[in-house]
N, C-alpha and C. Protein backbone atom coordinates (compact mmCIF):
# COMPACT_ATOMS: atom_id res chain seq x y z
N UNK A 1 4.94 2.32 -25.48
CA UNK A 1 4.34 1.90 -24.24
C UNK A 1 4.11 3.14 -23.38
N UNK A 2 3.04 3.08 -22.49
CA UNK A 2 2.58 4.10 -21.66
C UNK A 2 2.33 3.34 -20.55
N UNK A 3 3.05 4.39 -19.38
CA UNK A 3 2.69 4.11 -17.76
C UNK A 3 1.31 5.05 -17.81
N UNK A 4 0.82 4.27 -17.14
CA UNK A 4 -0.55 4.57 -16.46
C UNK A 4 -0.63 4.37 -15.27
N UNK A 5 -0.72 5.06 -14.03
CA UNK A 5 -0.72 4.91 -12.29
C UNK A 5 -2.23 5.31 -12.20
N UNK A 6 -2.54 4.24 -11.35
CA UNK A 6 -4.03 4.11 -10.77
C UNK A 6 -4.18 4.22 -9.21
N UNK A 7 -4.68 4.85 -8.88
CA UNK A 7 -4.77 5.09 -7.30
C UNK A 7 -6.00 3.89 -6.99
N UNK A 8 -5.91 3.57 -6.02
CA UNK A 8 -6.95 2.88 -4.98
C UNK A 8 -6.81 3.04 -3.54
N UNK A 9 -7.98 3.58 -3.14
CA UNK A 9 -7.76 3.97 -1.47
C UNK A 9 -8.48 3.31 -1.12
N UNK A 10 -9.95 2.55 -1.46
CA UNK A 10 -10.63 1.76 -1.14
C UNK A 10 -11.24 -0.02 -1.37
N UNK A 11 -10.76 -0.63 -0.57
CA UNK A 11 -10.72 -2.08 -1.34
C UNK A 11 -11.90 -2.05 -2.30
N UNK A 12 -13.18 -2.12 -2.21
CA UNK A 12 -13.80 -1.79 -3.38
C UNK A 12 -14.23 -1.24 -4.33
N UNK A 13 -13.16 -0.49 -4.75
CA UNK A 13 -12.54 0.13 -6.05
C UNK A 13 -11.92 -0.60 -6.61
N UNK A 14 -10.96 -1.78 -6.39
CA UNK A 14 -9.97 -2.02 -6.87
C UNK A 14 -10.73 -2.83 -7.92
N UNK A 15 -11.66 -4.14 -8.10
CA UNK A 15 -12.17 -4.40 -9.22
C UNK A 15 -12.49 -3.67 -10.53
N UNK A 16 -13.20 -2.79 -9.62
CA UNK A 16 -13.73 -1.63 -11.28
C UNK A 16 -12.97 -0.45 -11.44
N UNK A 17 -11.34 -0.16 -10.94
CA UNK A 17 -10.39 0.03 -11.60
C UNK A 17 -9.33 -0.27 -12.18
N UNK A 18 -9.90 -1.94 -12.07
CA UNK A 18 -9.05 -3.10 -13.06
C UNK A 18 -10.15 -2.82 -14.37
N UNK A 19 -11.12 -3.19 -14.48
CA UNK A 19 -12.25 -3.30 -15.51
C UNK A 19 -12.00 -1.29 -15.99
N UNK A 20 -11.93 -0.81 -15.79
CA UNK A 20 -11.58 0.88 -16.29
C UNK A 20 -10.32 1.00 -17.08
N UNK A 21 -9.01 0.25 -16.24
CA UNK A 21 -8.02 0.10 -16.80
C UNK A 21 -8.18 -0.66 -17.80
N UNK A 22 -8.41 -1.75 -18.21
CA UNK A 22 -9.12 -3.02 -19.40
C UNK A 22 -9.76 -1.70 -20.50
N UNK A 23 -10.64 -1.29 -19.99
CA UNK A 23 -11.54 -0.24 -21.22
C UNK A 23 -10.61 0.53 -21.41
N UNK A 24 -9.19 1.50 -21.11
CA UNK A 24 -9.15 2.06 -21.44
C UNK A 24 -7.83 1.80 -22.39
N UNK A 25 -7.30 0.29 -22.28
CA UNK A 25 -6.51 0.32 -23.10
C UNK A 25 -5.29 -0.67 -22.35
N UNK A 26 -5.44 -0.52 -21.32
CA UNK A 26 -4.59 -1.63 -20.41
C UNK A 26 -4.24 -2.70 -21.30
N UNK A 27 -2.71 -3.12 -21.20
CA UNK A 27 -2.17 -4.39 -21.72
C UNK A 27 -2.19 -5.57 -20.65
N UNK A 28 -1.74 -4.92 -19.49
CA UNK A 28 -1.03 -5.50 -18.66
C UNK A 28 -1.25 -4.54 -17.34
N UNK A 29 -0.76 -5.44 -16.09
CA UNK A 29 -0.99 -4.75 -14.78
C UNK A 29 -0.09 -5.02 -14.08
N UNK A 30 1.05 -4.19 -13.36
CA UNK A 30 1.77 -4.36 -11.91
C UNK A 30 1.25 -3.97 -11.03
N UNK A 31 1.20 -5.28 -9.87
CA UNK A 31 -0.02 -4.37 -8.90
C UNK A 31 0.96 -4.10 -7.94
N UNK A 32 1.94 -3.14 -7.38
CA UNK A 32 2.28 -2.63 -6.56
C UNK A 32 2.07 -3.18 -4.87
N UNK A 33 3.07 -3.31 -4.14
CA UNK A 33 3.03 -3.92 -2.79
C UNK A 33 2.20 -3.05 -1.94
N UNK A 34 0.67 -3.47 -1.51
CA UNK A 34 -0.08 -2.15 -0.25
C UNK A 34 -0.87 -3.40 0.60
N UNK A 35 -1.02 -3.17 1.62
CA UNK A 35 -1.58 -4.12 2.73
C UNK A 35 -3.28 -4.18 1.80
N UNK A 36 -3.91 -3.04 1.17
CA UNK A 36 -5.08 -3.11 0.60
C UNK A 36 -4.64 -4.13 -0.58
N UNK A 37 -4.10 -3.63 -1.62
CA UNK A 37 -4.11 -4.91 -2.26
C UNK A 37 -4.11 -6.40 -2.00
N UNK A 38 -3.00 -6.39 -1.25
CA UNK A 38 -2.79 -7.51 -0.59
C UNK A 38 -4.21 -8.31 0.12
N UNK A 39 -4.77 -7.51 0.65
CA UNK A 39 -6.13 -8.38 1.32
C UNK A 39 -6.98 -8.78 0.27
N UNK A 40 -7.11 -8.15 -0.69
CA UNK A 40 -8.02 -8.04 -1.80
C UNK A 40 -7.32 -8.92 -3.27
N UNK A 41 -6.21 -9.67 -3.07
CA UNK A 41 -5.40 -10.12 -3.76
C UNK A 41 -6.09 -11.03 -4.60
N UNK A 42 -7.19 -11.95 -4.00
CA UNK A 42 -7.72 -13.27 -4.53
C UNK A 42 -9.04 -12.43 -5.31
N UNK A 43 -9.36 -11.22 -5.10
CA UNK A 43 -10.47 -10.91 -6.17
C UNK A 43 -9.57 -10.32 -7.29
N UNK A 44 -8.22 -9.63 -7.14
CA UNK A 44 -7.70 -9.40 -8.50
C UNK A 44 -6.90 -10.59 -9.18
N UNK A 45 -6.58 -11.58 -8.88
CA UNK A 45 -6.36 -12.42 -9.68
C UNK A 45 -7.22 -13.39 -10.21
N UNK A 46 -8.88 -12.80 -9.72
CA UNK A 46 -10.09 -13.18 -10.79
C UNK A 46 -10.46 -12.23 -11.53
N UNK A 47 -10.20 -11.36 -11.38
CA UNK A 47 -10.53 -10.37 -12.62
C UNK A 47 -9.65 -10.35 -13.71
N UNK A 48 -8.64 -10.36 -13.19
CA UNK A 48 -7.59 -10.33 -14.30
C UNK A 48 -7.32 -11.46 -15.05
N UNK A 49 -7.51 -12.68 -14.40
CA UNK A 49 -8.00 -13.74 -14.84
C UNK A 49 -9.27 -13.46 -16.27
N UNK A 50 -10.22 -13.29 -15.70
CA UNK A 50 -11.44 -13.16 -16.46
C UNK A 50 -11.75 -12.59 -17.69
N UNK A 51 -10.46 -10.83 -17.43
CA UNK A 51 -10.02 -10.11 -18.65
C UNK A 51 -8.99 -10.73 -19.20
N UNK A 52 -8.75 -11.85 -19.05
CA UNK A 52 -7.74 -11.78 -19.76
C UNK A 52 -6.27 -10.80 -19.63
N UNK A 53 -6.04 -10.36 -18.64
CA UNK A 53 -4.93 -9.40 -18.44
C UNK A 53 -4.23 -10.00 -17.50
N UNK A 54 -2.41 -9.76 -18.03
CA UNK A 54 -1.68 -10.38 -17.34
C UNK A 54 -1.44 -9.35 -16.44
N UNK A 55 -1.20 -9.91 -15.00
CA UNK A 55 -0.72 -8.96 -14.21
C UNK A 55 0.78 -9.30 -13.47
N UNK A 56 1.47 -8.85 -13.07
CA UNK A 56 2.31 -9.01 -12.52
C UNK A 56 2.51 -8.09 -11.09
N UNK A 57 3.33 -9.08 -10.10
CA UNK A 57 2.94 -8.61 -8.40
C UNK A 57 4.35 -8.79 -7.66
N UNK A 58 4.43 -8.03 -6.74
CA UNK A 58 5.93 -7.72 -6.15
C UNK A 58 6.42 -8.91 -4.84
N UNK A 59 5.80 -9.87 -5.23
CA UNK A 59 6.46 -11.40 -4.36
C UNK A 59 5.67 -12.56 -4.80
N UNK A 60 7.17 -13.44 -4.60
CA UNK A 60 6.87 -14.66 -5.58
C UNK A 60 5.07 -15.38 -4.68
N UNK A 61 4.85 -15.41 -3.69
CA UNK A 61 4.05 -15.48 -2.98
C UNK A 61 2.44 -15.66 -3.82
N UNK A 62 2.74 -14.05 -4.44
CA UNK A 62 0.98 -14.16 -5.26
C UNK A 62 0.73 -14.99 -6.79
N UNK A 63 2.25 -15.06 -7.17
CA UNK A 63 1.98 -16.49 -8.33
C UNK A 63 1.56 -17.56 -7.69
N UNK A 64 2.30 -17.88 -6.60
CA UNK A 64 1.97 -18.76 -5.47
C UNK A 64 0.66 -19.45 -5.33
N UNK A 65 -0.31 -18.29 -4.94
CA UNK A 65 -1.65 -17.84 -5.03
C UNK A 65 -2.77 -18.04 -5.67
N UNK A 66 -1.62 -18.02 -6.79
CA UNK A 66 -2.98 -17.89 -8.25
C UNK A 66 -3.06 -17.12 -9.27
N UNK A 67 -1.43 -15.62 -8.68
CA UNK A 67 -1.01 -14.82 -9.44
C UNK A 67 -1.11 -15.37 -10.83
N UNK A 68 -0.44 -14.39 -11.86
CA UNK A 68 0.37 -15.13 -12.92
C UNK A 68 1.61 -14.86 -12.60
N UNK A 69 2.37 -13.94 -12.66
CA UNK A 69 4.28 -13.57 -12.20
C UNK A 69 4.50 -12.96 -10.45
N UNK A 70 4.89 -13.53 -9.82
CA UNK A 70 5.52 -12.79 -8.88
C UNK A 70 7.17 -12.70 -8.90
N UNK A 71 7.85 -11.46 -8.08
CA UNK A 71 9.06 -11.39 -7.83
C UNK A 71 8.85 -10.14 -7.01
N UNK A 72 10.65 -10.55 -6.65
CA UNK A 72 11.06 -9.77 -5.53
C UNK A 72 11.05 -10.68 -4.10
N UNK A 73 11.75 -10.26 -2.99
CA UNK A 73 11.67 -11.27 -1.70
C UNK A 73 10.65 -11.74 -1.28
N UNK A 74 10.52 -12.29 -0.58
CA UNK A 74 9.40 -13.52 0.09
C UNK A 74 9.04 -12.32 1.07
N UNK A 75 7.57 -12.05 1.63
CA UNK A 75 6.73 -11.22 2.13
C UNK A 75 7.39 -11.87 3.62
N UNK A 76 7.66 -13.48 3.86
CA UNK A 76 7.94 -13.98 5.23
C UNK A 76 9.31 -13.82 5.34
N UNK A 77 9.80 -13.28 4.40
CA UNK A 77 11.42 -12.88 4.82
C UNK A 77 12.03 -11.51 5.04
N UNK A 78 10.70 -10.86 4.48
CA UNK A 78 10.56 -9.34 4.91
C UNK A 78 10.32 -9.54 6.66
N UNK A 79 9.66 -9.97 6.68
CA UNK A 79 8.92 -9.59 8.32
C UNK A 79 9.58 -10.55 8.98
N UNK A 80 10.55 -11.77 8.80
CA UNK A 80 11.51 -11.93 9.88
C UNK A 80 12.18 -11.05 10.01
N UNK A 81 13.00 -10.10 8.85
CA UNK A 81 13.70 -9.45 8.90
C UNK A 81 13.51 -8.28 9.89
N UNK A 82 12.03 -8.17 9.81
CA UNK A 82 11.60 -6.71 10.36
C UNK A 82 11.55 -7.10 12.05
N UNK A 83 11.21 -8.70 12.25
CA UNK A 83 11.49 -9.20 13.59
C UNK A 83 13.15 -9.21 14.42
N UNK A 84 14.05 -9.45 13.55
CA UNK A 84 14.99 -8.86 14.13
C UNK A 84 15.18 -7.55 14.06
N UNK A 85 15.64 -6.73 13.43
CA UNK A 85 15.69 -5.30 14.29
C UNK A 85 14.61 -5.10 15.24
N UNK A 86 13.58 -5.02 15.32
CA UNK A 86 12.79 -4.88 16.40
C UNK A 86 13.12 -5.36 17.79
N UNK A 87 13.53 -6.66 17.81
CA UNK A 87 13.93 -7.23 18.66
C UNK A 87 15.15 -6.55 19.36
N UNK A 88 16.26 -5.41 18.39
CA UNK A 88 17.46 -4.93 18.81
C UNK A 88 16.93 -3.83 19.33
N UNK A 89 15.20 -3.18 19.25
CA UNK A 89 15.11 -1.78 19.69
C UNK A 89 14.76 -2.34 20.80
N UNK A 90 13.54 -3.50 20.60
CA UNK A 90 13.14 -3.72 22.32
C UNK A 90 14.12 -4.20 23.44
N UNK A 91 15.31 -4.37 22.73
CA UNK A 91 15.98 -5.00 23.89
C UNK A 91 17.19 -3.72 24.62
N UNK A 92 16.95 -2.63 23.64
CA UNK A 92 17.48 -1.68 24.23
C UNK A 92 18.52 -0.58 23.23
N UNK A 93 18.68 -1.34 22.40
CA UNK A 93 19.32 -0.55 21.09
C UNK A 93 18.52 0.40 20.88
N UNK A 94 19.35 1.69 20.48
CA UNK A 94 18.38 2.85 19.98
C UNK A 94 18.14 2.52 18.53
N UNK A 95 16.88 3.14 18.48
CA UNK A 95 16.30 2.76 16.73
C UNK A 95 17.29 3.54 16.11
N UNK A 96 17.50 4.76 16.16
CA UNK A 96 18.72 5.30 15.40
C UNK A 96 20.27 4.29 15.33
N UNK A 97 20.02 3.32 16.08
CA UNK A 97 21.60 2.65 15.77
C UNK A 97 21.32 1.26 14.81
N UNK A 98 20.30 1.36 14.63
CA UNK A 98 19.90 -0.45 13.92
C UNK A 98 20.06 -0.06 12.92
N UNK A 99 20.86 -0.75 11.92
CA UNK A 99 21.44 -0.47 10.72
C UNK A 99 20.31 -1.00 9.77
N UNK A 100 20.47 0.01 8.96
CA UNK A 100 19.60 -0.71 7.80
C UNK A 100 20.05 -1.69 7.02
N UNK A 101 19.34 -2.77 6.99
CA UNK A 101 19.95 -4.20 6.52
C UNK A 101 19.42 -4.38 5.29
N UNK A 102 20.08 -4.77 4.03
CA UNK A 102 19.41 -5.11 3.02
C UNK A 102 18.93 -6.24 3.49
N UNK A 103 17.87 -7.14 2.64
CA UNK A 103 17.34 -8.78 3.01
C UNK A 103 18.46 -9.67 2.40
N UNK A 104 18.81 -11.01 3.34
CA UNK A 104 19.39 -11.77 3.46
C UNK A 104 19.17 -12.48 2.03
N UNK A 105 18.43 -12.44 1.93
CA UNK A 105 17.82 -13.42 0.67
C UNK A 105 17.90 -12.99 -0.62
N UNK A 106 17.94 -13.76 -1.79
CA UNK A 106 18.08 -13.74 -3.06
C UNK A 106 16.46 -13.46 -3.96
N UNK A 107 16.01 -12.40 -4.72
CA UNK A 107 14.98 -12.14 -5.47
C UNK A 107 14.89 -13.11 -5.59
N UNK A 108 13.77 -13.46 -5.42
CA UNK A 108 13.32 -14.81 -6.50
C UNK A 108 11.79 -14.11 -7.80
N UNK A 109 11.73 -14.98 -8.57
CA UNK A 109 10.55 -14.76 -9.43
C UNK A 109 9.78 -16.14 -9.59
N UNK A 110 9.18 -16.03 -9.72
CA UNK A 110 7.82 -17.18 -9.92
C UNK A 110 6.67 -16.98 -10.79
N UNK A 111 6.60 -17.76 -12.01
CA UNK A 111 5.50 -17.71 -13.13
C UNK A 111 4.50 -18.71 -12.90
N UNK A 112 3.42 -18.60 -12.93
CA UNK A 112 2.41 -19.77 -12.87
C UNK A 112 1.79 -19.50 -14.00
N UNK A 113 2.00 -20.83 -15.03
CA UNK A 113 1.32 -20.99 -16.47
C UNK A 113 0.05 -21.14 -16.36
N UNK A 114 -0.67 -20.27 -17.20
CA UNK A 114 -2.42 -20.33 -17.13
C UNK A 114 -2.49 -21.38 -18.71
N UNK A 115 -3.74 -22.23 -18.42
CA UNK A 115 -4.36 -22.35 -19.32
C UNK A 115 -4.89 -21.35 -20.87
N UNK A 116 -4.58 -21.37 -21.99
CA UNK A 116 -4.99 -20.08 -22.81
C UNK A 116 -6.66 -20.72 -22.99
């Protein structure tokens, strides 16, 4: 097996460096947690769909979706989380004293069975 890392800086790249990855040998895809992906989420789980390539995504959320595998915490349990400490800086806590909190919550994973 070979890692292959694909950059995308622009949401419309990300299709035709799914279809590049596919030509060049791609089995499979982890698409990595980025606010770009993320917006662009519902055109890669038609492409990958389309190729035929399984992908896998870093919250149960995008199986959710339409993914095929998600894992790792819930995206809405990240950002409560991120709502409390915030809440301890605005209320007067120095950001240097807010402890870094692991998430409350348990990984979860989530498969959504495709049709072959």
């Amino acid at each position: 097996m070979e890692l292959v890392i694909r950059t995308v800086e622009r949401p419309e790249r990300i299709v035709p460096e799914i279809e590049e990855a596919r030509r060049a040998g791609a089995e499979a895809l982890n698409v990595l947690a980025s606010p770009i992906l993320h917006a662009r989420r519902f055109d890669i789980f038609e492409r990958t769909a389309a190729l035929r390539l399984p992908a896998m995504y870093q919250s149960p959320e995008f199986a959710e979706e339409g993914g095929l595998i998600g894992y790792g915490p819930r995206i809405t349990l990240m950002f409560r989380q991120l709502a409390r400490q915030l809440a301890k800086v605005f209320s007067g806590e120095k950001a240097s004293d807010v402890p870094v909190e692991q998430l409350r919550s348990s990984w979860r994973s989530t498969c959504k069975p495709r049709k072959a």
